[in-house]
C-alpha atoms as a PDB file:
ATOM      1  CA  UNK A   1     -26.730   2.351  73.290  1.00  0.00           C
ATOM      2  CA  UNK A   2     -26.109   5.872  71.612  1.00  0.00           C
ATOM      3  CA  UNK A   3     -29.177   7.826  70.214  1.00  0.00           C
ATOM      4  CA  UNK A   4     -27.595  10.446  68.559  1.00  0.00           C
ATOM      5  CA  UNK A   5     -25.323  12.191  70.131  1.00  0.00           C
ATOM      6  CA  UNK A   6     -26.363  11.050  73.569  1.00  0.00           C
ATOM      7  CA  UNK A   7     -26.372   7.665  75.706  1.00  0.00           C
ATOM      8  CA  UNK A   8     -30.105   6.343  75.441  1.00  0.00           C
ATOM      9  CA  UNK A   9     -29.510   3.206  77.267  1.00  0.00           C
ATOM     10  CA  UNK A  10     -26.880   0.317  77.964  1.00  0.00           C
ATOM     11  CA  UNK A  11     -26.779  -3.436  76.807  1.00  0.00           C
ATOM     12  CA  UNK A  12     -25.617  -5.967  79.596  1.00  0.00           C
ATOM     13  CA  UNK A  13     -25.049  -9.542  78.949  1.00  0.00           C
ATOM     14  CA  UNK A  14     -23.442 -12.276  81.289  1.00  0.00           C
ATOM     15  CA  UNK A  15     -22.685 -15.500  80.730  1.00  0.00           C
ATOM     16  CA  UNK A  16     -21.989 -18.655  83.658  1.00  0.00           C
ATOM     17  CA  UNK A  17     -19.097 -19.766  81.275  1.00  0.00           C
ATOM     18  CA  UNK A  18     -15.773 -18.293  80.381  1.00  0.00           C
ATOM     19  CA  UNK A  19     -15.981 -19.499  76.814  1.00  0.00           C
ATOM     20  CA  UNK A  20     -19.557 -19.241  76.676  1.00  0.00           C
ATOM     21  CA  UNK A  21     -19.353 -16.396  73.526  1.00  0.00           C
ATOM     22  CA  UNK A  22     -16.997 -16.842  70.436  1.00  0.00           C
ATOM     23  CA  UNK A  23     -13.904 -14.354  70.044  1.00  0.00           C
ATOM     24  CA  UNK A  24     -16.377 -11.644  68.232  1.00  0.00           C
ATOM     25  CA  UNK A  25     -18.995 -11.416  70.957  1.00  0.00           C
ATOM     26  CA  UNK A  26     -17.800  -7.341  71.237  1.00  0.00           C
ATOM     27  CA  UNK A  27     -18.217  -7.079  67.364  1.00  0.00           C
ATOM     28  CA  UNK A  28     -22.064  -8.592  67.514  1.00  0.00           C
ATOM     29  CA  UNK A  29     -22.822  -7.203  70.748  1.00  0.00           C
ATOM     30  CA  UNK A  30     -21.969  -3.526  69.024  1.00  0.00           C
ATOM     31  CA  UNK A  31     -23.870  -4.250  66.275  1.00  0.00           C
ATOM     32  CA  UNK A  32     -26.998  -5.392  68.639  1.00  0.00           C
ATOM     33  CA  UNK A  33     -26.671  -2.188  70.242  1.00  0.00           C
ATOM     34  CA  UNK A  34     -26.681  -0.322  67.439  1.00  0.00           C
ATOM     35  CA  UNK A  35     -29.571  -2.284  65.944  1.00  0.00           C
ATOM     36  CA  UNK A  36     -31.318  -1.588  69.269  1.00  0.00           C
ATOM     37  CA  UNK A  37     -31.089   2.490  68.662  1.00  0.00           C
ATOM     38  CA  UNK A  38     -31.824   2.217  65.345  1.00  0.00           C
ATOM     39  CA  UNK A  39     -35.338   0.347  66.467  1.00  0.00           C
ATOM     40  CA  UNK A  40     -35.495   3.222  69.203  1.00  0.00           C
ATOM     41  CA  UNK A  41     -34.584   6.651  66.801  1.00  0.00           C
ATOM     42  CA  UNK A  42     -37.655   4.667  64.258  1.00  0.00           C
ATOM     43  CA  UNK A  43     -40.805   5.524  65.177  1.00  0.00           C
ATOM     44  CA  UNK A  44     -42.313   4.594  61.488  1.00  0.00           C
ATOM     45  CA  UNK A  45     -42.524   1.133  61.363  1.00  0.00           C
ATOM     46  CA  UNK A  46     -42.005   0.727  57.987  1.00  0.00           C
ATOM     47  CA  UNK A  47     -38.478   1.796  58.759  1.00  0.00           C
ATOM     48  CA  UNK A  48     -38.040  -0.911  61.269  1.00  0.00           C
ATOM     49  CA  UNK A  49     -38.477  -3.830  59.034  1.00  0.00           C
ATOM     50  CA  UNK A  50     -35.005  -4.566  58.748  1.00  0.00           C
ATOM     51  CA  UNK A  51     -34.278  -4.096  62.220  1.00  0.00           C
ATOM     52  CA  UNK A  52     -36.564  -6.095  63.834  1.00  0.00           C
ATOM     53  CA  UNK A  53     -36.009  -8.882  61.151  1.00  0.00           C
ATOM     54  CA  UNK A  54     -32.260  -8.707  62.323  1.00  0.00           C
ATOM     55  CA  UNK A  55     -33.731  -8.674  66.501  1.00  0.00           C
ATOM     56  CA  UNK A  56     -35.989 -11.942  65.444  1.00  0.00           C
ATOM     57  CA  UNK A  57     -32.577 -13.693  64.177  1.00  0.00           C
ATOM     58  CA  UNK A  58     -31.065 -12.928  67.621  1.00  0.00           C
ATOM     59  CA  UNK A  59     -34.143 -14.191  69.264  1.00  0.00           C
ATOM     60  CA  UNK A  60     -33.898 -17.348  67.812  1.00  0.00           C
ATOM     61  CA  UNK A  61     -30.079 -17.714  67.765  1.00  0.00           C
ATOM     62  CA  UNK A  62     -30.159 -16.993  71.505  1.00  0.00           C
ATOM     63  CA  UNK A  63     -28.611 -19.478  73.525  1.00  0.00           C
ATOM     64  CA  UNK A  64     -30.487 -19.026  76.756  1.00  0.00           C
ATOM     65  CA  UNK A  65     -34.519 -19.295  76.861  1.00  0.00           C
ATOM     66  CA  UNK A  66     -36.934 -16.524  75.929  1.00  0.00           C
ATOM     67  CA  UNK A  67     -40.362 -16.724  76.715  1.00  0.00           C
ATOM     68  CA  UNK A  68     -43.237 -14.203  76.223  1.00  0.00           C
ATOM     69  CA  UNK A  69     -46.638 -14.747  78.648  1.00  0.00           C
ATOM     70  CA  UNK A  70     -49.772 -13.217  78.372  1.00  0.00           C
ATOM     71  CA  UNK A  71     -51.856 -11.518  81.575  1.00  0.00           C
ATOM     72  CA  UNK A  72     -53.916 -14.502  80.829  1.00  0.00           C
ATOM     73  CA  UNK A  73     -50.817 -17.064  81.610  1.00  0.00           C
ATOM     74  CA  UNK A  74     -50.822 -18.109  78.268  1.00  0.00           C
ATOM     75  CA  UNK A  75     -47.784 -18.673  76.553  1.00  0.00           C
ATOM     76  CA  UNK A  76     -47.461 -16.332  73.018  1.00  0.00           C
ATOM     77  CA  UNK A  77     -43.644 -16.367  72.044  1.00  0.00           C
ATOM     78  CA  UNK A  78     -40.680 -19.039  72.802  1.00  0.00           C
ATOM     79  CA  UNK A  79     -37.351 -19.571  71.283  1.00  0.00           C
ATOM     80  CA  UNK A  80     -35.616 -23.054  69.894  1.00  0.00           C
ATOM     81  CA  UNK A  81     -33.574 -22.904  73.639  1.00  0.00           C
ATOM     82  CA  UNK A  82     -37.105 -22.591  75.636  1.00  0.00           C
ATOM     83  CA  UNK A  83     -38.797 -25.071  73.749  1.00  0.00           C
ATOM     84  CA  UNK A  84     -36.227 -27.986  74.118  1.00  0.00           C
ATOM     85  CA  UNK A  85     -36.984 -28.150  77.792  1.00  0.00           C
ATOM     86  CA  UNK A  86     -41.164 -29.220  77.226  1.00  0.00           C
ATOM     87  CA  UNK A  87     -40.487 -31.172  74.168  1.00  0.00           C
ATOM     88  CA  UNK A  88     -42.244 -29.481  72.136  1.00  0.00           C
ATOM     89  CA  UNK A  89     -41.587 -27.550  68.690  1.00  0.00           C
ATOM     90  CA  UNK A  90     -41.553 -23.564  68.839  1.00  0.00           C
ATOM     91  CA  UNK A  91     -44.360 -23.177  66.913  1.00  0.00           C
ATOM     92  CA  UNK A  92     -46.483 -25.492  69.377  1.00  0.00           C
ATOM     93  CA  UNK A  93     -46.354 -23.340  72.706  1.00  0.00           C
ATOM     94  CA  UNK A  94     -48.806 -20.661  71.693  1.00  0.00           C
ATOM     95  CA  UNK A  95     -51.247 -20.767  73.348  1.00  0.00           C
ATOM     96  CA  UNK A  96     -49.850 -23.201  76.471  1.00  0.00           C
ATOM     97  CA  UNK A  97     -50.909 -22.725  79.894  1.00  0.00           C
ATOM     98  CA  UNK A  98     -47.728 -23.380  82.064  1.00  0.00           C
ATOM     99  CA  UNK A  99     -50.372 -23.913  84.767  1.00  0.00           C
ATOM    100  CA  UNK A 100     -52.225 -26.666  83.519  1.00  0.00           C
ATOM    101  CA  UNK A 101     -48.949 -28.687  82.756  1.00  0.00           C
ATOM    102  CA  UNK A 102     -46.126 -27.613  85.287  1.00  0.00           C
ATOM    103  CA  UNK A 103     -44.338 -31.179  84.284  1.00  0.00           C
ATOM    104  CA  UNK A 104     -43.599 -29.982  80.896  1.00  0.00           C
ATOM    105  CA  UNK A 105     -42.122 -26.762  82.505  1.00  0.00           C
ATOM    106  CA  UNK A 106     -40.299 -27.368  84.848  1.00  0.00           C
ATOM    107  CA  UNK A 107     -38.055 -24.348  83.787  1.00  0.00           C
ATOM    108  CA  UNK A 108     -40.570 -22.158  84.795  1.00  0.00           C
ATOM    109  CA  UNK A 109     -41.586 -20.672  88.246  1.00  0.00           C
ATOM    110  CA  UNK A 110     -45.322 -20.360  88.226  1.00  0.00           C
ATOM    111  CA  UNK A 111     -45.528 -17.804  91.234  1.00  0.00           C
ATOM    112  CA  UNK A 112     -42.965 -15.373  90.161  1.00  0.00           C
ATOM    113  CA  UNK A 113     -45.008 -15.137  86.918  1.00  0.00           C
ATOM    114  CA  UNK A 114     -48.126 -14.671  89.028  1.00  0.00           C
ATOM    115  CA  UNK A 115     -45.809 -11.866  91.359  1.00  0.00           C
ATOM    116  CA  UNK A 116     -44.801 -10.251  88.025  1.00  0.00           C
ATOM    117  CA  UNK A 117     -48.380  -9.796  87.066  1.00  0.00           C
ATOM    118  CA  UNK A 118     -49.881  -8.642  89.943  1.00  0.00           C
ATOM    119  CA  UNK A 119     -47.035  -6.072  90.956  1.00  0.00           C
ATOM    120  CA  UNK A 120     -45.437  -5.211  87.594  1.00  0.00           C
ATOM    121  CA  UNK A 121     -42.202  -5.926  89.187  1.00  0.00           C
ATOM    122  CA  UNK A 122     -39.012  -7.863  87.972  1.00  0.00           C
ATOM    123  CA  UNK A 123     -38.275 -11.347  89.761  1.00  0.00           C
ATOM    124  CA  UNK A 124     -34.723 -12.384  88.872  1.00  0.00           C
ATOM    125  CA  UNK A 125     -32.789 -15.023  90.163  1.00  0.00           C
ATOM    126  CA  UNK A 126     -35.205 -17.559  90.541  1.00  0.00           C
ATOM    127  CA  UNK A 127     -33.691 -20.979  90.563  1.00  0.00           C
ATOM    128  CA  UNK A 128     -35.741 -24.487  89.678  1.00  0.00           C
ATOM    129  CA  UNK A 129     -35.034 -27.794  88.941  1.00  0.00           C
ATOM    130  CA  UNK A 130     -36.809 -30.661  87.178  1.00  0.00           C
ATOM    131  CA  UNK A 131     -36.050 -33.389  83.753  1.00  0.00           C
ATOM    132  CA  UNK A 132     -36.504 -31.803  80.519  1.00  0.00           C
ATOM    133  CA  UNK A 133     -38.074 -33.486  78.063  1.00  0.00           C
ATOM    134  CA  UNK A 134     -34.661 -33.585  75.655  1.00  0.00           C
ATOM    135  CA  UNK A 135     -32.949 -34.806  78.860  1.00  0.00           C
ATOM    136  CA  UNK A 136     -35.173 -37.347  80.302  1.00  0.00           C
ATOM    137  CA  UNK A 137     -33.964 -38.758  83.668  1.00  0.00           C
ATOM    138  CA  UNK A 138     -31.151 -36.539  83.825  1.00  0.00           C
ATOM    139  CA  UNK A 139     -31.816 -33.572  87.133  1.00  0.00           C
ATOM    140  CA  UNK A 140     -31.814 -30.133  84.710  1.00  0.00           C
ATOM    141  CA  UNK A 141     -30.902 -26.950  86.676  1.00  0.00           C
ATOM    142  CA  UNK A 142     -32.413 -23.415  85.522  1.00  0.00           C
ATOM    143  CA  UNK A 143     -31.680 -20.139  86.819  1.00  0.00           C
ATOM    144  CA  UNK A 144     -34.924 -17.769  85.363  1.00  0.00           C
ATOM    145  CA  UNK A 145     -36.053 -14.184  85.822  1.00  0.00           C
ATOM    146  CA  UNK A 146     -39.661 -12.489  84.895  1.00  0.00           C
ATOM    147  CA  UNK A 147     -39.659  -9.129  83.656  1.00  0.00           C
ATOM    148  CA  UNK A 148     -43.196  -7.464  82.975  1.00  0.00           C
ATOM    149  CA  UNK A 149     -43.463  -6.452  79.630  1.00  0.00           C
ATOM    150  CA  UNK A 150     -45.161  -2.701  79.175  1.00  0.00           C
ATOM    151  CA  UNK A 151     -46.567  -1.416  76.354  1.00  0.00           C
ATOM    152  CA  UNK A 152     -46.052   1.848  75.125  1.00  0.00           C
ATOM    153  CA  UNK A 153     -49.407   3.340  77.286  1.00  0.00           C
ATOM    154  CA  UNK A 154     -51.757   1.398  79.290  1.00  0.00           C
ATOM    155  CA  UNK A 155     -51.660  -1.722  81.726  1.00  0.00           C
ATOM    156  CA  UNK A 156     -49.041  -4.319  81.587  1.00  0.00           C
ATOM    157  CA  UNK A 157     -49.073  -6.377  78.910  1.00  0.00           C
ATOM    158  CA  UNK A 158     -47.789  -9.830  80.118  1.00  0.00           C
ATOM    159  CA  UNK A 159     -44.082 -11.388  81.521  1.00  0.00           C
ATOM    160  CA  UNK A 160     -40.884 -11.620  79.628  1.00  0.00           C
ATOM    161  CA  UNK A 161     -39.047 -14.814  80.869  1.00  0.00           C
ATOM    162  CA  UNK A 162     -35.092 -15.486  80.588  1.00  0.00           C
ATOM    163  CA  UNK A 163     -33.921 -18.807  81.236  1.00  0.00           C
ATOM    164  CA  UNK A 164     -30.409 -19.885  81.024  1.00  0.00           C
ATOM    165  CA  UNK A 165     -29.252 -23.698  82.313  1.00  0.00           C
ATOM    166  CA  UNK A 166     -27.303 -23.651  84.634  1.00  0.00           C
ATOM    167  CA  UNK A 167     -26.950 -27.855  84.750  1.00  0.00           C
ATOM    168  CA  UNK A 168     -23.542 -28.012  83.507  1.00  0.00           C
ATOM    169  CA  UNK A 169     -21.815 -25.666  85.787  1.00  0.00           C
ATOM    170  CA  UNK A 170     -23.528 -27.580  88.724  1.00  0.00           C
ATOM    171  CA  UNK A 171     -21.846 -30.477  87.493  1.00  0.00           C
ATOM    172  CA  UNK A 172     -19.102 -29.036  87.020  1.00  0.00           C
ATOM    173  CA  UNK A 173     -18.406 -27.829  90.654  1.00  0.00           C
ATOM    174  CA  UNK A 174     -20.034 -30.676  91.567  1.00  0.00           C
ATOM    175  CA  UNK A 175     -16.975 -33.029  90.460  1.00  0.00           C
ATOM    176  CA  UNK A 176     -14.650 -30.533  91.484  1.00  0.00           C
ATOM    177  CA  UNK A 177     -15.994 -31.256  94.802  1.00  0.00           C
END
């Protein structure tokens, strides 16, 4: 990620699956990059319309989960890939306490989100199983990491959560096995 003439920051992303990203995925994955300076050089919000109108499409196109939690274990922000998982539309997890119905998210590890809060450190790699709700009776495999989400000055402001499936690899090896 170039700002300017210098390197600000860098862009990973991974995938489980070979063919996980179409034949473009260096074409978008520039263009996110540059979208993601652009948001940085902007300090005027005004500015940053278009940008983060462009970031909110990715967010929602994503296909691994994104979840935003408050300090107060509340949940404020999923995507469509999140949501499939408790059965419930996008728009219906505001305001969700993962606590007070661990059944409907069974993506979700409550004590690294608890870790992540109290420490203000990253958890990645945490693994959990469970049935989704679009899967029911079918054994669902996650792989999830909690990032704590900072704003610009003050305390933390809650945990960033990445989930990506990892069922159909399992099965995969699985039956090679």
């Amino acid at each position: 990620v170039h700002l300017g003439i210098g390197v600000w920051g860098a862009l990973a992303v991974a995938s489980t699956r070979a063919n996980r990203f179409g034949p473009d995925v260096e074409r978008v994955l520039t263009d996110f990059a540059e979208l993601v300076s652009l948001a940085v050089a902007s300090p005027d919000p005004t500015s940053r319309a278009g940008v983060e109108a462009l970031l909110e499409t990715l967010l929602v196109s994503a296909p691994v989960g994104i979840a935003f939690v408050d300090r107060e274990m509340r949940l404020v922000r999923v995507n469509n890939a999140f949501a499939t998982v408790s059965g419930l539309r996008v728009d219906q997890h505001a305001g969700q306490r993962p606590t007070a119905d661990p059944e409907r998210y069974p993506h979700l590890n409550i004590a690294a989100i608890e870790e992540v809060l109290a420490a203000g450190v990253p958890v990645a790699g945490v693994e959990t199983s469970g049935q989704s709700a679009d899967d029911p009776g079918q054994e669902r495999h996650w792989l999830t990491s909690y990032y704590p989400v900072w704003p610009s000055q003050g305390a933390l402001f809650g945990v960033g959560v990445v989930v990506i499936d990892l069922t159909e690899q399992r099965q995969a090896v699985d039956a090679l096995r």
